[in-house]
Protein backbone atom coordinates (compact mmCIF):
# COMPACT_ATOMS: atom_id res chain seq x y z
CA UNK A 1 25.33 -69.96 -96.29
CA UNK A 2 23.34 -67.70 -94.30
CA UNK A 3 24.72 -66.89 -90.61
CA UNK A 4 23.19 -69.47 -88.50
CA UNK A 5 24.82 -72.49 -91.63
CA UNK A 6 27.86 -70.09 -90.73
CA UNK A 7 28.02 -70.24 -87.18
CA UNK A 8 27.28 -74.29 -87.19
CA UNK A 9 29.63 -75.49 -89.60
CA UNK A 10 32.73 -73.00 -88.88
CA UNK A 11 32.34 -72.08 -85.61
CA UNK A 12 34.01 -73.33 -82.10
CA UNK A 13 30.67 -73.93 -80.09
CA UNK A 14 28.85 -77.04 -77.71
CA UNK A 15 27.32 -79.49 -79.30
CA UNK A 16 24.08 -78.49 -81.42
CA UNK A 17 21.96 -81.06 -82.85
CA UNK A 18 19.94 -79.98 -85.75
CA UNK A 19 18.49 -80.96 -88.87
CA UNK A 20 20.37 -78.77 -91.42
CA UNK A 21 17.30 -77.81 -93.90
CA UNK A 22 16.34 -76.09 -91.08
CA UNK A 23 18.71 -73.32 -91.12
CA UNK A 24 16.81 -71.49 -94.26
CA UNK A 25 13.77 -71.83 -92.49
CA UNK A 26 15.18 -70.54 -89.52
CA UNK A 27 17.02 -67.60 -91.23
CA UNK A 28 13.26 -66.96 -93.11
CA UNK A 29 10.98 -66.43 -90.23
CA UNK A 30 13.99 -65.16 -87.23
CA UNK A 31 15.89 -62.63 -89.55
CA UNK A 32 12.96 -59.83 -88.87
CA UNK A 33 13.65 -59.91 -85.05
CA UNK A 34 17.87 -59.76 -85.43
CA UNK A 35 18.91 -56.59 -83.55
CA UNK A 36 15.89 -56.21 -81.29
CA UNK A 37 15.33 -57.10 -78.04
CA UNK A 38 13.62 -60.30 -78.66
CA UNK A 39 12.97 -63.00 -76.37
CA UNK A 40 13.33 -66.33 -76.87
CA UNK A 41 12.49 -70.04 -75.50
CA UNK A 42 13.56 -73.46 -76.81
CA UNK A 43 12.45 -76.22 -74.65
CA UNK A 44 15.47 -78.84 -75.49
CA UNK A 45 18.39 -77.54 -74.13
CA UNK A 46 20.66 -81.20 -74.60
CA UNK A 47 24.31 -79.46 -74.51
CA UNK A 48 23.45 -75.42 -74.49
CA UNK A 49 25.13 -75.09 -78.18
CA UNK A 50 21.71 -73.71 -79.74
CA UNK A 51 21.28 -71.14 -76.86
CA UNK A 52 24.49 -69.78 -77.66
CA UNK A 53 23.80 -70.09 -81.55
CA UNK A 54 20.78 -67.97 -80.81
CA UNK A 55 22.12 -65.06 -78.53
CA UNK A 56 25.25 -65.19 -81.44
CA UNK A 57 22.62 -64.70 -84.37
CA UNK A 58 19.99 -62.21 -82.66
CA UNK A 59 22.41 -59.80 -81.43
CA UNK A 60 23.38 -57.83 -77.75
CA UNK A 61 19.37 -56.88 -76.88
CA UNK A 62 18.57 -60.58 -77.07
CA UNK A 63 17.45 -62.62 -74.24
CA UNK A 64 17.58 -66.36 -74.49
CA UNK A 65 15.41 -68.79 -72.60
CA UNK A 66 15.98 -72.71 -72.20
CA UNK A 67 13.82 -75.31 -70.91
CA UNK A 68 15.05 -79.02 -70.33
CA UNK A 69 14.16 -81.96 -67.49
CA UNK A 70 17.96 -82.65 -66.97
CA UNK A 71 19.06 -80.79 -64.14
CA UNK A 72 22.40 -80.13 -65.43
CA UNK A 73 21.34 -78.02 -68.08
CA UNK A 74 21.39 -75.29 -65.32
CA UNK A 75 24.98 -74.96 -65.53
CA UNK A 76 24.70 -74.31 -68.75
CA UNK A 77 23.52 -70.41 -67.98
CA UNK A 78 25.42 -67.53 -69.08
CA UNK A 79 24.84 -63.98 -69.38
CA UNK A 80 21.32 -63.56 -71.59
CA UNK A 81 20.81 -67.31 -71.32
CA UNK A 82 18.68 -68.07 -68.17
CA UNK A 83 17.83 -71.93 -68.24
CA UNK A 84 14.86 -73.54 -66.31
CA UNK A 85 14.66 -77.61 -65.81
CA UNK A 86 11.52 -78.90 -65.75
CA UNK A 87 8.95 -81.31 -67.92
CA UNK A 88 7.37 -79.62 -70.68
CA UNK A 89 4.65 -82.50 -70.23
CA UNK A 90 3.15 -80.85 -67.06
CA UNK A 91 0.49 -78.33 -67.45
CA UNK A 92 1.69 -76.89 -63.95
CA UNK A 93 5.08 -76.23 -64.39
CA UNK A 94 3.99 -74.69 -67.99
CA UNK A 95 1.79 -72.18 -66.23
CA UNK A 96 4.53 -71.62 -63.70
CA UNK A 97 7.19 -70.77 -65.93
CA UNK A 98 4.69 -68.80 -68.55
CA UNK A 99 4.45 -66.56 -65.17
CA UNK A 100 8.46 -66.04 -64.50
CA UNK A 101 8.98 -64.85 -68.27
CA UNK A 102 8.45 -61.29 -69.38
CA UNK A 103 7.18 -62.36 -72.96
CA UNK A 104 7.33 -65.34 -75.37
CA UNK A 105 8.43 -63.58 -79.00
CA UNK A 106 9.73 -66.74 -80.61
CA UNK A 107 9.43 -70.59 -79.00
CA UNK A 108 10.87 -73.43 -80.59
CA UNK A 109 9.68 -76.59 -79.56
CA UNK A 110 12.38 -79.04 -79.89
CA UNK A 111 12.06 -80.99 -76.23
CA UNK A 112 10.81 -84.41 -75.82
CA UNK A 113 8.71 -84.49 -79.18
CA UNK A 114 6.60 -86.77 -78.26
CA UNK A 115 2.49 -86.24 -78.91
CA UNK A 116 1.50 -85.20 -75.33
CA UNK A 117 3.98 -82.79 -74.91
CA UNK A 118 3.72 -81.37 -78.04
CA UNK A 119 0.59 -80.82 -77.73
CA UNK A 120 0.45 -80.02 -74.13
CA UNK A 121 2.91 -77.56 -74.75
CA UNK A 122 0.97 -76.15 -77.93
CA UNK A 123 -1.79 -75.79 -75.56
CA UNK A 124 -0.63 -73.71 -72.34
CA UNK A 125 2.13 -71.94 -74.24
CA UNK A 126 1.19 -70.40 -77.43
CA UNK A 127 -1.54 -68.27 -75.63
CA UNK A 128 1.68 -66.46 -74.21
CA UNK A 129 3.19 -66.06 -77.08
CA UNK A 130 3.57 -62.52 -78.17
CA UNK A 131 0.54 -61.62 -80.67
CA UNK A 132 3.47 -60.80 -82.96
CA UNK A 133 5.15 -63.32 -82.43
CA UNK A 134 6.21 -67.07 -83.66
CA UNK A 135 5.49 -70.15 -82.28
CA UNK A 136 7.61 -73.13 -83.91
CA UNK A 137 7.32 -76.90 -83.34
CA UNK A 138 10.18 -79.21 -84.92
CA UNK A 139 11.01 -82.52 -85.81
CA UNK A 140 7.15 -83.52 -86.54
CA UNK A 141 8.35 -86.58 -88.00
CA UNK A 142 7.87 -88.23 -84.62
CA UNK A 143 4.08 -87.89 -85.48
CA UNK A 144 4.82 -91.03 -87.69
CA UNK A 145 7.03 -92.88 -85.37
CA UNK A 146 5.09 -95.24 -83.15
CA UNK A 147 7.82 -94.88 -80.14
CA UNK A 148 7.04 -91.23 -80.01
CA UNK A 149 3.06 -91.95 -79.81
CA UNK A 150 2.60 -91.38 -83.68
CA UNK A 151 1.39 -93.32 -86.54
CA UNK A 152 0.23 -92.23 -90.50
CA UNK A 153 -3.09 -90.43 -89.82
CA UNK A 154 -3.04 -91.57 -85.89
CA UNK A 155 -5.61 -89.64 -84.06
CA UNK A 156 -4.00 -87.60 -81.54
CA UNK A 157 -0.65 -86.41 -83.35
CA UNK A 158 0.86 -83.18 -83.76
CA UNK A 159 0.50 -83.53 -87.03
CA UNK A 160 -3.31 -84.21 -87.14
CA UNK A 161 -4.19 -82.11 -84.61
CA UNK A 162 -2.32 -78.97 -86.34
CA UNK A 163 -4.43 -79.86 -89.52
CA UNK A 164 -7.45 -78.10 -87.32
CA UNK A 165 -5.66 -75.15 -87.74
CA UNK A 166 -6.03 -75.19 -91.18
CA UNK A 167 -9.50 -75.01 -90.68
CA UNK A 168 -9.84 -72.80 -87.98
CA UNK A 169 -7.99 -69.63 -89.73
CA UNK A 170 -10.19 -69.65 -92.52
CA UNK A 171 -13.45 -70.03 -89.70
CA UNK A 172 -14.58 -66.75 -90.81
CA UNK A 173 -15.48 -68.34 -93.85
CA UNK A 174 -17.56 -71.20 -92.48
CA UNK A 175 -21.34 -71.43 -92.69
CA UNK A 176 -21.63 -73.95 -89.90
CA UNK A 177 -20.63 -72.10 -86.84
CA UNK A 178 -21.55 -74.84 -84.34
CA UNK A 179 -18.96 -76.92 -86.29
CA UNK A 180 -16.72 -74.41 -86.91
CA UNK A 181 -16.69 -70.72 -85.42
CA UNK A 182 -14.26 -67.93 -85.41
CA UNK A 183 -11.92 -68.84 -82.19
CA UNK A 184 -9.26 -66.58 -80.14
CA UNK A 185 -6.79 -69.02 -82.34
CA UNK A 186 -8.67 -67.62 -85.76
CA UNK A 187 -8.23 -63.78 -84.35
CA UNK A 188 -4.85 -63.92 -83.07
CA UNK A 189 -3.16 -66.41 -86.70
CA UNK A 190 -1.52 -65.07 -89.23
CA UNK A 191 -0.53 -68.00 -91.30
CA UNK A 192 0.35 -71.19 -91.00
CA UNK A 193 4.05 -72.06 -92.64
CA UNK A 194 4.50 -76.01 -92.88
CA UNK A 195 7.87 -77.41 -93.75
CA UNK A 196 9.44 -81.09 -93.64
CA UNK A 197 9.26 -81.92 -90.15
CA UNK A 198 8.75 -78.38 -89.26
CA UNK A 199 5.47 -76.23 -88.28
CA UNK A 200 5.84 -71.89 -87.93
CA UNK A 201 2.39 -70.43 -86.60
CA UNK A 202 3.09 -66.59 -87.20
CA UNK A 203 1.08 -64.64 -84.60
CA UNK A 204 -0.71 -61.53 -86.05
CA UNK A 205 -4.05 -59.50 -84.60
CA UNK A 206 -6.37 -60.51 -87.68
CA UNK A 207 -9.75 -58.88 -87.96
CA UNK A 208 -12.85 -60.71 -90.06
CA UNK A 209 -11.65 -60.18 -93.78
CA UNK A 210 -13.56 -57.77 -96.27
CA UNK A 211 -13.37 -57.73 -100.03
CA UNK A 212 -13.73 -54.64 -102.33
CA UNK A 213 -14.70 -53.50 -105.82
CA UNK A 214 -12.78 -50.80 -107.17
CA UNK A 215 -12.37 -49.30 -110.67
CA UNK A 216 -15.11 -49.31 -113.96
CA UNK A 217 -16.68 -52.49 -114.76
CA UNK A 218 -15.78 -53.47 -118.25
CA UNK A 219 -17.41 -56.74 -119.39
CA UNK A 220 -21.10 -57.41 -119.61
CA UNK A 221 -22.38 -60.04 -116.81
CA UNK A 222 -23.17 -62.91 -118.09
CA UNK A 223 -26.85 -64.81 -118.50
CA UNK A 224 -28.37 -67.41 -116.59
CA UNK A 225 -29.61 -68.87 -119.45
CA UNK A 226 -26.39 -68.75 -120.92
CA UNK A 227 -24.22 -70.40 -118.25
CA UNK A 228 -26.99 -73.35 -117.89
CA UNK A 229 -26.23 -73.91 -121.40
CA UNK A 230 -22.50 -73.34 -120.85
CA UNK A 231 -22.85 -76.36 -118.48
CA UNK A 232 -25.28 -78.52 -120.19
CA UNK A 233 -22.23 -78.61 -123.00
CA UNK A 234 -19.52 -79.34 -120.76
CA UNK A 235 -21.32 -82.13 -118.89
CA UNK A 236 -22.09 -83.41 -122.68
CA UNK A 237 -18.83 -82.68 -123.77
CA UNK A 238 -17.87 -84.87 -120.80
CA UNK A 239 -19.51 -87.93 -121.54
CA UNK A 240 -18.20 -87.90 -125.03
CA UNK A 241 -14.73 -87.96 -123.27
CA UNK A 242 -15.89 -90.93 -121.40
CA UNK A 243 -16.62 -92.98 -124.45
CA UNK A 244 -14.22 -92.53 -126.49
């Protein structure tokens, strides 16, 4: 088990509600920032148990941040665990609350889940994020679940709309840059780590990509002529296969 598995299943703590293949995933992309002064907002605080699983696992220098719509999550502050109630679906209070924190190093997006906050969230938050930081939306399977606003392929879900992102880190590739052109979201991605139910976007400055030749070429280049003929066989080859 790594720590956070540790501090779940042995430990005396409020209730945490998580999906347990999680935890490697977690322990994958967090373990980097454990020691440092990192901060940190999950927007879901239910019972406060994950807060304090978080300020346990990142260490003294840690700052925790919690965002929920029940009001009695506020009680649940402590020292290094500040908690603000509000609705992650409302571009205003986003803004708002983007303005009372210092910085955004990791978010974890495990509030409401369904598609407009997600991707309302998405939206006004991960420009805050720190540009080496991680921005991490969970339990995506509501992108399939018609209560949540999802549905297999459903225009408008998490799940489609993070496809784009696919897409737009490789835009300085594209040869149609009125259909797809290098964006702030292209300069400031890193990659792109999808898991069951579970999206990490790790933030890095990325300039436009450049390839190199170094060392002593060895083999001759190849003919035109030759590779026409190369694929005149195969496509004959081919149709033989399709015969038989």
């Amino acid at each position: 088990m790594n720590d956070l598995e540790r501090y779940f299943y042995t430990q005396k703590h409020r209730l945490i509600h998580k999906w347990t293949h999680y935890f490697p995933i977690y322990d994958r992309h967090f373990s980097p920032y454990r020691g440092t002064e990192v901060h940190l907002l999950e927007i879901g605080v239910e019972h406060g148990g994950s807060l304090q699983m978080w300020k346990h696992y990142f260490g003294p220098l840690a700052q925790i941040y919690g965002l929920d719509i029940n009001p009695d999550c506020k009680r649940l502050e402590e020292e290094r665990i500040r908690v603000f109630i509000g609705d992650q679906g409302d571009p205003d209070f986003l803004r708002a609350l983007a303005a009372q924190l210092p910085r955004i190093d990791i978010l974890i997006d495990d509030g409401g889940h369904t598609m407009t906050q997600q991707r309302t969230t998405f939206e006004l938050l991960f420009p805050h994020v720190s540009e080496n930081g991680l921005y991490v939306c969970e339990d995506l399977c509501t992108s399939y679940w018609d209560e949540y606003g999802g549905g297999y392929q459903k225009k408008g879900t998490f799940i489609e709309h993070s496809k784009n992102f696919i897409d737009s880190i490789n835009a300085w590739h594209s040869r149609q840059p009125r259909k797809l052109g290098v964006s702030e979201f292209t300069r400031s991605t890193y990659a792109l780590h999808y898991y069951g139910g579970i999206l990490v976007i790790e933030k890095k400055p990325i300039q436009e990509p450049k390839h190199l030749k170094i060392g002593t070429p060895t083999v001759s280049p190849i003919q035109a002529k030759r590779t026409t003929g190369v694929r005149r066989l195969g496509t004959r080859a081919l149709r033989a296969l399709r015969t038989r």
